[in-house]
Each structure stands twice: as structure tokens, then as C-alpha cells.
C-alpha atoms as a PDB file:
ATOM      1  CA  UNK A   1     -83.561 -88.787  66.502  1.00  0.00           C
ATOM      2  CA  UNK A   2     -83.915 -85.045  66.416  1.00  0.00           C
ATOM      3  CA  UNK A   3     -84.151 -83.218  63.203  1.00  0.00           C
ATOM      4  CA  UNK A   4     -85.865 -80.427  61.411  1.00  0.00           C
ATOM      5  CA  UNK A   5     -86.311 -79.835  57.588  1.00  0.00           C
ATOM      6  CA  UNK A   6     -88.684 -77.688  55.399  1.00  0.00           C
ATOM      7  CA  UNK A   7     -90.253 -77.208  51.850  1.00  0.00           C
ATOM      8  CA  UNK A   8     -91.781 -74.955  49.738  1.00  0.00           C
ATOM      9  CA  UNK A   9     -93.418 -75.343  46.455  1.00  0.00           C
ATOM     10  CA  UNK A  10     -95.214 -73.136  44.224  1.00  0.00           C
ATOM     11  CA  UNK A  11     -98.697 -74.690  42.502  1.00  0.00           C
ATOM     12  CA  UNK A  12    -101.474 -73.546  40.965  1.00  0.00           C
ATOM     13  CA  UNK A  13    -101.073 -70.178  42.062  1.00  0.00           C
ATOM     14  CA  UNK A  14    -100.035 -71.029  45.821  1.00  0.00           C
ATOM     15  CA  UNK A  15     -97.286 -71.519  48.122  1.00  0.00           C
ATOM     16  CA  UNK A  16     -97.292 -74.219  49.517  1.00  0.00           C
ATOM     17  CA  UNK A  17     -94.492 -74.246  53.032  1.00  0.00           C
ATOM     18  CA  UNK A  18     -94.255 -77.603  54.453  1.00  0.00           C
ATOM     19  CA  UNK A  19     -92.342 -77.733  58.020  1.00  0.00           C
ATOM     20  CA  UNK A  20     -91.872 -81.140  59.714  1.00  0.00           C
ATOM     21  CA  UNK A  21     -89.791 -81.896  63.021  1.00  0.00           C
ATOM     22  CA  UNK A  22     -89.087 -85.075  65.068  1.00  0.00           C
ATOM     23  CA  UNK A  23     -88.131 -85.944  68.644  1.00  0.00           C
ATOM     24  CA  UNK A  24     -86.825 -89.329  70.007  1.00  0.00           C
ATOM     25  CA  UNK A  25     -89.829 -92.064  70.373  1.00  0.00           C
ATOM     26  CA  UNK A  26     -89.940 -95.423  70.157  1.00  0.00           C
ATOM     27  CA  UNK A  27     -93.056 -95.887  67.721  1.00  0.00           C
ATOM     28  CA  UNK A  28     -93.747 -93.628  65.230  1.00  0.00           C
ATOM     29  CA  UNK A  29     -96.672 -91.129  66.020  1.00  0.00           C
ATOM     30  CA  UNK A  30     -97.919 -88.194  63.835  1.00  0.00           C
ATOM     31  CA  UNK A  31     -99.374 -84.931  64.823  1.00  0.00           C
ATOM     32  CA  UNK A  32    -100.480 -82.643  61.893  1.00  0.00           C
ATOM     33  CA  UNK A  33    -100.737 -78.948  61.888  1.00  0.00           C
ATOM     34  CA  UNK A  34    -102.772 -78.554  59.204  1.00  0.00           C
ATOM     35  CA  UNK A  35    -105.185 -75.619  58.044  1.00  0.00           C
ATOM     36  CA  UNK A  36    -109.733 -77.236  58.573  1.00  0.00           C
ATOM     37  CA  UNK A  37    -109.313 -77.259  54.421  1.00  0.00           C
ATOM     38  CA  UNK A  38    -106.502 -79.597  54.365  1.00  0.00           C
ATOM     39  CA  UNK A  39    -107.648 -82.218  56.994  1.00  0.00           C
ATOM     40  CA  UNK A  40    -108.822 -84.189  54.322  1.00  0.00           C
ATOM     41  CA  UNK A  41    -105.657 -84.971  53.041  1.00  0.00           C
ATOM     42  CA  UNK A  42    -103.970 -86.320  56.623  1.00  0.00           C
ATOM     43  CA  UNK A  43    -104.049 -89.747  55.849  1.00  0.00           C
ATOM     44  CA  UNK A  44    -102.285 -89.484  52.583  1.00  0.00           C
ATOM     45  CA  UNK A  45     -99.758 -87.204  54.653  1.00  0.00           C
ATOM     46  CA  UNK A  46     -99.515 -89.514  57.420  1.00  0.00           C
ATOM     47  CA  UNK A  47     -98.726 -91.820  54.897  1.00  0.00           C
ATOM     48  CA  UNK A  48     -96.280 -90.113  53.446  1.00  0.00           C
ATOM     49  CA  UNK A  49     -94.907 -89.532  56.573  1.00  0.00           C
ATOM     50  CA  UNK A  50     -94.522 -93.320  57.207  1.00  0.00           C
ATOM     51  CA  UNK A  51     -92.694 -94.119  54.282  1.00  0.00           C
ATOM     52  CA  UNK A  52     -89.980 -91.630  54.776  1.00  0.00           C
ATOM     53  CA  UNK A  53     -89.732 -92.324  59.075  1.00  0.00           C
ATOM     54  CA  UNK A  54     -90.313 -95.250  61.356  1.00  0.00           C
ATOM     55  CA  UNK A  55     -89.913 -93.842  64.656  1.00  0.00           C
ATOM     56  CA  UNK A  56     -89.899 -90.720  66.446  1.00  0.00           C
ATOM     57  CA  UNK A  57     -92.712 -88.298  66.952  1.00  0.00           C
ATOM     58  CA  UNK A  58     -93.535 -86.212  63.613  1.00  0.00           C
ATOM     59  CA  UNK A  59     -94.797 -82.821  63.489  1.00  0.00           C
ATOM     60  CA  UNK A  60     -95.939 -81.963  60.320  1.00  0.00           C
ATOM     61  CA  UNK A  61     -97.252 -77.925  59.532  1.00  0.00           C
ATOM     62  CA  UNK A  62     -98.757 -77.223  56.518  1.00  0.00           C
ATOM     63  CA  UNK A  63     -99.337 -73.625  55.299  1.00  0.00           C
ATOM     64  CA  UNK A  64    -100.769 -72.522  51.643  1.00  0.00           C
ATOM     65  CA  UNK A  65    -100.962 -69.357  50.673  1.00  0.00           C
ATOM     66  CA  UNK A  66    -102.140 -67.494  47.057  1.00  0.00           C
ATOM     67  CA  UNK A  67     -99.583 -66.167  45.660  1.00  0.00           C
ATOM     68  CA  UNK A  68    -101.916 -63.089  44.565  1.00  0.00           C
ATOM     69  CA  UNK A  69    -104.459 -62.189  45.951  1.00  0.00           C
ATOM     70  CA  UNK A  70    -106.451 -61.638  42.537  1.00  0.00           C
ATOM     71  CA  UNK A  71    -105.651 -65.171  41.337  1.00  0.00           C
ATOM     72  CA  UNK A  72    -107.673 -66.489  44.314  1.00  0.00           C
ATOM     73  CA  UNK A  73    -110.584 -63.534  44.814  1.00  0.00           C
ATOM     74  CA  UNK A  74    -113.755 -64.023  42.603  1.00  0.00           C
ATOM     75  CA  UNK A  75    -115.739 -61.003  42.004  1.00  0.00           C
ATOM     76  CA  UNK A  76    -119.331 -61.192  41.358  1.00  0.00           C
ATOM     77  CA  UNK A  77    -121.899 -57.719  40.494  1.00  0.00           C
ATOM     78  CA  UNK A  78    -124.878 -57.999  42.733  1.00  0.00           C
ATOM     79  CA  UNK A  79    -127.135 -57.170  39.907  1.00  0.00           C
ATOM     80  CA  UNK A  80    -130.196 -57.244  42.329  1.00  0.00           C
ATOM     81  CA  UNK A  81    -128.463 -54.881  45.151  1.00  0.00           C
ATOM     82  CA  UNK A  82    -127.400 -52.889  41.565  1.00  0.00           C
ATOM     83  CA  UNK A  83    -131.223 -52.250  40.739  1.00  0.00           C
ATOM     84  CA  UNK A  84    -132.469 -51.168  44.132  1.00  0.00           C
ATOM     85  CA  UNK A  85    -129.507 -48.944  44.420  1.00  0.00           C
ATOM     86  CA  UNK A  86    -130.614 -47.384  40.878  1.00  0.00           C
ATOM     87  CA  UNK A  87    -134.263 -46.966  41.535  1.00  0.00           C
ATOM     88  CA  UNK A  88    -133.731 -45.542  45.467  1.00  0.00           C
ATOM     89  CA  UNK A  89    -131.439 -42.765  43.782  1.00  0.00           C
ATOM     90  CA  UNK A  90    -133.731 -42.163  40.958  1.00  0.00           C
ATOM     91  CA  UNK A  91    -136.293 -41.196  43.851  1.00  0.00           C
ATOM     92  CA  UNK A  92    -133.555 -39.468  45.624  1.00  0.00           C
ATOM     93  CA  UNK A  93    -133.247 -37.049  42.238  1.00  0.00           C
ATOM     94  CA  UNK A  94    -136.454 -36.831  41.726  1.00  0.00           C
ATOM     95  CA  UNK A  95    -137.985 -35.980  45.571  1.00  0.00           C
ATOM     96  CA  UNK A  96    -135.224 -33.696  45.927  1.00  0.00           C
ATOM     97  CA  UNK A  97    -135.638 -32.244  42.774  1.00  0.00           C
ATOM     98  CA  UNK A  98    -131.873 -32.323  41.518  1.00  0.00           C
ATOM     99  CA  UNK A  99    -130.754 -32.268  37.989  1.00  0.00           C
ATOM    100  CA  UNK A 100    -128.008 -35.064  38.105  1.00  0.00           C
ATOM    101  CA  UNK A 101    -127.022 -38.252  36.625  1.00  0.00           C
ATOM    102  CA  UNK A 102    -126.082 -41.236  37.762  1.00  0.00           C
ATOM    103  CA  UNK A 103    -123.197 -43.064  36.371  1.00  0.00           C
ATOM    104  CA  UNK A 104    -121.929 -46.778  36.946  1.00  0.00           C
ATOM    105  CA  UNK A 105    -119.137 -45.243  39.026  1.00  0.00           C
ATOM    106  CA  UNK A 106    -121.534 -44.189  41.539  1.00  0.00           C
ATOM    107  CA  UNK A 107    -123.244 -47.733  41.971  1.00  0.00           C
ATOM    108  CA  UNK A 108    -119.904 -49.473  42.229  1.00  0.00           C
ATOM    109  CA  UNK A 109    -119.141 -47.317  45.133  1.00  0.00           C
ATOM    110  CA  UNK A 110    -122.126 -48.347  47.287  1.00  0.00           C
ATOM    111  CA  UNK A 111    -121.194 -50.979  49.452  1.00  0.00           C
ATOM    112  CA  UNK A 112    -123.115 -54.656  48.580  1.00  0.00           C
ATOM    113  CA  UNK A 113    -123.040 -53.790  44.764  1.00  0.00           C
ATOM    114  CA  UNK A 114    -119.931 -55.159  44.038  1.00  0.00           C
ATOM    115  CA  UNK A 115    -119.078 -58.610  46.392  1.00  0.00           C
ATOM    116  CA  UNK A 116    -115.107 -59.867  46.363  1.00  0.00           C
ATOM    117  CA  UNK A 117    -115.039 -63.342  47.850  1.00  0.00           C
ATOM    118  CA  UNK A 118    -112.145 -65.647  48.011  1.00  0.00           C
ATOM    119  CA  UNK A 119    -112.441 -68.458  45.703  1.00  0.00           C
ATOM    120  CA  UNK A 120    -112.623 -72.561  47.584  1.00  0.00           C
ATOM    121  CA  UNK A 121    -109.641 -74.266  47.361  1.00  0.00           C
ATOM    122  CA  UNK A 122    -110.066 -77.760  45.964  1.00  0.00           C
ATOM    123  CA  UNK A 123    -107.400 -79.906  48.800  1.00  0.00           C
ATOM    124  CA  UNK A 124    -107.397 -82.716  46.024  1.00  0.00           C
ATOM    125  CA  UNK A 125    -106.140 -80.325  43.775  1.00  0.00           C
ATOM    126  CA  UNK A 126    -103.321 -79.143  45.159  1.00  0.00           C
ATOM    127  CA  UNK A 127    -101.840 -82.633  46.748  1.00  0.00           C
ATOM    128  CA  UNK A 128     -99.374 -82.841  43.777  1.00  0.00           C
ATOM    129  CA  UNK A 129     -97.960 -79.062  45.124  1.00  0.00           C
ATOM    130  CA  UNK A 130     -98.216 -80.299  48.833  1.00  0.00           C
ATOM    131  CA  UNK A 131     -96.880 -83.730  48.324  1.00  0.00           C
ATOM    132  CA  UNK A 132     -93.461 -82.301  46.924  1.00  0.00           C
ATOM    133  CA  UNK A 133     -93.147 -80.055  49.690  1.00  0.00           C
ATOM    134  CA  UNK A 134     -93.847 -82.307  51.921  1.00  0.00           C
ATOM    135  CA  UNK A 135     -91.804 -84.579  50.137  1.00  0.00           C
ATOM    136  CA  UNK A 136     -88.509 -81.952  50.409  1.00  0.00           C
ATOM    137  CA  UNK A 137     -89.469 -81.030  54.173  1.00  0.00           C
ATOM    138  CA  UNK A 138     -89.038 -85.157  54.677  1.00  0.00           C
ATOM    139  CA  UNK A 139     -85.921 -85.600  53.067  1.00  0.00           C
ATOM    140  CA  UNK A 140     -84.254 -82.734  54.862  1.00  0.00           C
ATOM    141  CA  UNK A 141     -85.496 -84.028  58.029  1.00  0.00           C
ATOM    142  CA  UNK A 142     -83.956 -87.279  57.040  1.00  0.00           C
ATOM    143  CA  UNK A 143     -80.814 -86.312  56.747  1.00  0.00           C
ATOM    144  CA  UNK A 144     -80.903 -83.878  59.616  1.00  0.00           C
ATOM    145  CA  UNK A 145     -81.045 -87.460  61.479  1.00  0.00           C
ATOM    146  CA  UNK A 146     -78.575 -89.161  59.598  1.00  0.00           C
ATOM    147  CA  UNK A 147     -75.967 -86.595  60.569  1.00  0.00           C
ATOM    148  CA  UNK A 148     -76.989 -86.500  63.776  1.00  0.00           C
ATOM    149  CA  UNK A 149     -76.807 -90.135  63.980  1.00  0.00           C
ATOM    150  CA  UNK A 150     -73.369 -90.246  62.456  1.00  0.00           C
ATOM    151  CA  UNK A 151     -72.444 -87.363  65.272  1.00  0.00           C
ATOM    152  CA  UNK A 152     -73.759 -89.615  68.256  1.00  0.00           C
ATOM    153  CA  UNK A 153     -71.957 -92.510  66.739  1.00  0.00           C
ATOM    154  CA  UNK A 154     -68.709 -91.075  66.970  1.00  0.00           C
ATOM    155  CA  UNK A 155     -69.426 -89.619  70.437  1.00  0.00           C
ATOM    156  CA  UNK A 156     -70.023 -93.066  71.820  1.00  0.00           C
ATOM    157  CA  UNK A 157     -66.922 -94.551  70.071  1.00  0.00           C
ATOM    158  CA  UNK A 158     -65.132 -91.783  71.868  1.00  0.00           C
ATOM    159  CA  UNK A 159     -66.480 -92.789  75.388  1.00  0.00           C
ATOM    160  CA  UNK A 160     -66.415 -96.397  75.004  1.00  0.00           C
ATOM    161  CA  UNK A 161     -62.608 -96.221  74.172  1.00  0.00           C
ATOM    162  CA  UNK A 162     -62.177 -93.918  77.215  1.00  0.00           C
ATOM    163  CA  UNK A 163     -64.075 -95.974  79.307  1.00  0.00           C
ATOM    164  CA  UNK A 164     -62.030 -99.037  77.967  1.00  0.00           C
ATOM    165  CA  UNK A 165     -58.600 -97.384  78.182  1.00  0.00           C
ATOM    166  CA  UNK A 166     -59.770 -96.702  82.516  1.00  0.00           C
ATOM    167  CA  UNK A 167     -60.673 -99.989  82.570  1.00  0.00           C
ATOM    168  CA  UNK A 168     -57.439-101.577  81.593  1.00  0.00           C
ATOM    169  CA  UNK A 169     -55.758 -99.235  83.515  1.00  0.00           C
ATOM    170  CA  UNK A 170     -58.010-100.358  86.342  1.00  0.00           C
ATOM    171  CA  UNK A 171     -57.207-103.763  85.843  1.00  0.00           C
ATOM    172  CA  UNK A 172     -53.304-103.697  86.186  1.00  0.00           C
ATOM    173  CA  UNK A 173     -53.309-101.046  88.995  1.00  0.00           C
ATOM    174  CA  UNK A 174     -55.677-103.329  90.971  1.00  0.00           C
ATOM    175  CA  UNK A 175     -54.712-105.659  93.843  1.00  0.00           C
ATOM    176  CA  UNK A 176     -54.540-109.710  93.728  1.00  0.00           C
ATOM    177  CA  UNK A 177     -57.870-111.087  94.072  1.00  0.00           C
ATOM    178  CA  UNK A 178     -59.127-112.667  97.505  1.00  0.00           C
ATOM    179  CA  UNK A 179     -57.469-115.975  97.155  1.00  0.00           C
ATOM    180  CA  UNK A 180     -54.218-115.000  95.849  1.00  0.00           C
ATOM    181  CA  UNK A 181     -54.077-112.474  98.713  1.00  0.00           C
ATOM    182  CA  UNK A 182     -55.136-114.519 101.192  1.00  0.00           C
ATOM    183  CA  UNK A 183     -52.271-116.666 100.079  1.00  0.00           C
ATOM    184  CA  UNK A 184     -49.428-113.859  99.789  1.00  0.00           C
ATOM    185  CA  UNK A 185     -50.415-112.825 102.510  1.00  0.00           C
ATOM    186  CA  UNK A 186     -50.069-116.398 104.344  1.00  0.00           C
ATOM    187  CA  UNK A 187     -46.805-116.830 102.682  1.00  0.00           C
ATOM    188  CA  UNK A 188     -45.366-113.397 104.636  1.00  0.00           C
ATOM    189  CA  UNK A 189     -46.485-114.458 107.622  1.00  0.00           C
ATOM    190  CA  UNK A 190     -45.545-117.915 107.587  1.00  0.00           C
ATOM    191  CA  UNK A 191     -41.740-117.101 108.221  1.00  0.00           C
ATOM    192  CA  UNK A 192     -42.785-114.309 111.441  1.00  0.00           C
ATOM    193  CA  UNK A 193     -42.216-115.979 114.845  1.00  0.00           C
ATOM    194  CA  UNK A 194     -45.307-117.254 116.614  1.00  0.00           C
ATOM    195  CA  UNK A 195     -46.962-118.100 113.689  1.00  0.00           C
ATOM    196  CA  UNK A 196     -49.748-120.847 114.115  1.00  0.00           C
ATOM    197  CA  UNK A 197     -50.452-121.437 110.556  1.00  0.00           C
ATOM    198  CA  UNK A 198     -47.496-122.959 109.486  1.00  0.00           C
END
């Protein structure tokens, strides 16, 4: 069967947006769309997967995203970057003679000084988060099929009492089979003059 459903979960600072769709197959086969950090958890979606469907092909896409930006971004002071940056404009000031100071708002402008990086996302971690979404994506897609199950079963009612309503109708509009022809027919002629077959 057909069918499409989703899910979305919030964990751990994420959103997690689980989307899976099916076609018509025989055996059950699984593609995942998953982001590189994630691929460690396929078999345990694939699993999943298989408890909730037992044929069709699955496509399962898996999206996470932080739900702000700060939550997931770890800044660090490059103290070393810091120093070098202090001591070249301390001979800046002094070759050029200038009466200035320099304040931390100056280093923290130079580029290097201060480093934003995202923070790793642990996969293990978040499999509670992803497991309910995929969880809700599968049981939407579930009954997506159901209904459209139900719909194809009524459908086929519908023709096969068509096609058994022409059929009878067939049946009593059709001539005598071979042998009972073959004798009405003999029984006409029987009574015509010249007839042989009496």
C-alpha cells in the first residue's frame, strides 16, 4: 500500500522531523535518508521500521535541527591567538609612537581570538527524541494504509458485483449450448420436406 505520515518531536534542545512513505512491494525493503551523524542508528530504525510494516518499500527521512542556535554553539577564547594579538599591538603603539590603550573589546574583534564551533551531537543520545518521531511518522503511515486499504476494498466489492450482475445477465440472454442446439435445431427441421435426418 501507499501511504505517507510524519513526526516531530522536540529533545534535548532539537527538533527532531521524521518523514516516512511507502509504495506497493512484495517484501519489505528500507531506504533511509538519514543525516552521516545518524547512520549509526539505521539498524535500530530499520528495526523499528519492521515492527510497524511488513511489506512495501519504506522511505524513512530523518532531519534534526537545534532549536537555538546558542544551545548547540560552544565558544572557546583562543587564549594563545589572545596573547600574540596583545603583544603585536603593543609594538604597533609603541613603533608608531601612539598614546592609546588597548581594551578587551579590541581583541575580541580580531578574527581567531574568539572561535564559535557547533557542539557534536551524541546519535545515542537523542534515539529516545528520534524513536518517538519516528514512532508517530509510523503510525500515521499505518493508518494512511489502512484507509486506503478499506477504500480499495470497497472498490473491488463494487466491481465484482458489477461484473457479477453482467454475468448473470450474460447467462440468461445467451443461446442453448451446442448440443441442445444442435437438437432444436434438428427438431425444426425434422418436419420440412426433403429432410434426410428423420
Amino acid at each position: 500500500m501507499t501511504g505517507f505520515g510524519r513526526g516531530e518531536t522536540l529533545y534535548k534542545g532539537h527538533k527532531i522531523t521524521t518523514e516516512v512513505s511507502s509504495v506497493n512491494r512484495r517484501q519489505l525493503e528500507i531506504e533511509a535518508d538519514l543525516p552521516e551523524m545518524l547512520r549509526i542508528l539505521e539498524p535500530r530504525i530499520r528495526e523499528t521500521v519492521a515492527k510497524y510494516v511488513s511489506r512495501g518499500r519504506i522511505t524513512v527521512r530523518i532531519r534534526t535541527e537545534p532549536i537555538h542556535m546558542v544551545q548547540s554553539t560552544i565558544v572557546r577564547a583562543n587564549v594563545t591567538a589572545a596573547k600574540r594579538c596583545l603583544e603585536e599591538l603593543h609594538k604597533l603603539i609603541t613603533e608608531l609612537d601612539l598614546h592609546a590603550e588597548i581594551h578587551l573589546d579590541h581583541l575580541l574583534r580580531i578574527p581567531g581570538v574568539i572561535e564559535l564551533t557547533r557542539a557534536e551531537l551524541d546519535p545515542a543520545a537523542l534515539w529516545p527524541g528520534l524513536q518517538k518521531s519516528l514512532g508517530l511518522a509510523l503510525k500515521a503511515l499505518v493508518e494512511m494504509r489502512a484507509r486506503e486499504g478499506r477504500h480499495l476494498k470497497a472498490d473491488l466489492k463494487k466491481r465484482i458485483a458489477i461484473m457479477q450482475r453482467n454475468h448473470n445477465a450474460i447467462k440468461k440472454r445467451r443461446p442453448l449450448s451446442g448440443r441442445a442446439l444442435q437438437e432444436a435445431t434438428l427438431g425444426k427441421t425434422a418436419s420440412c420436406p426433403g429432410n434426410h435426418y428423420k
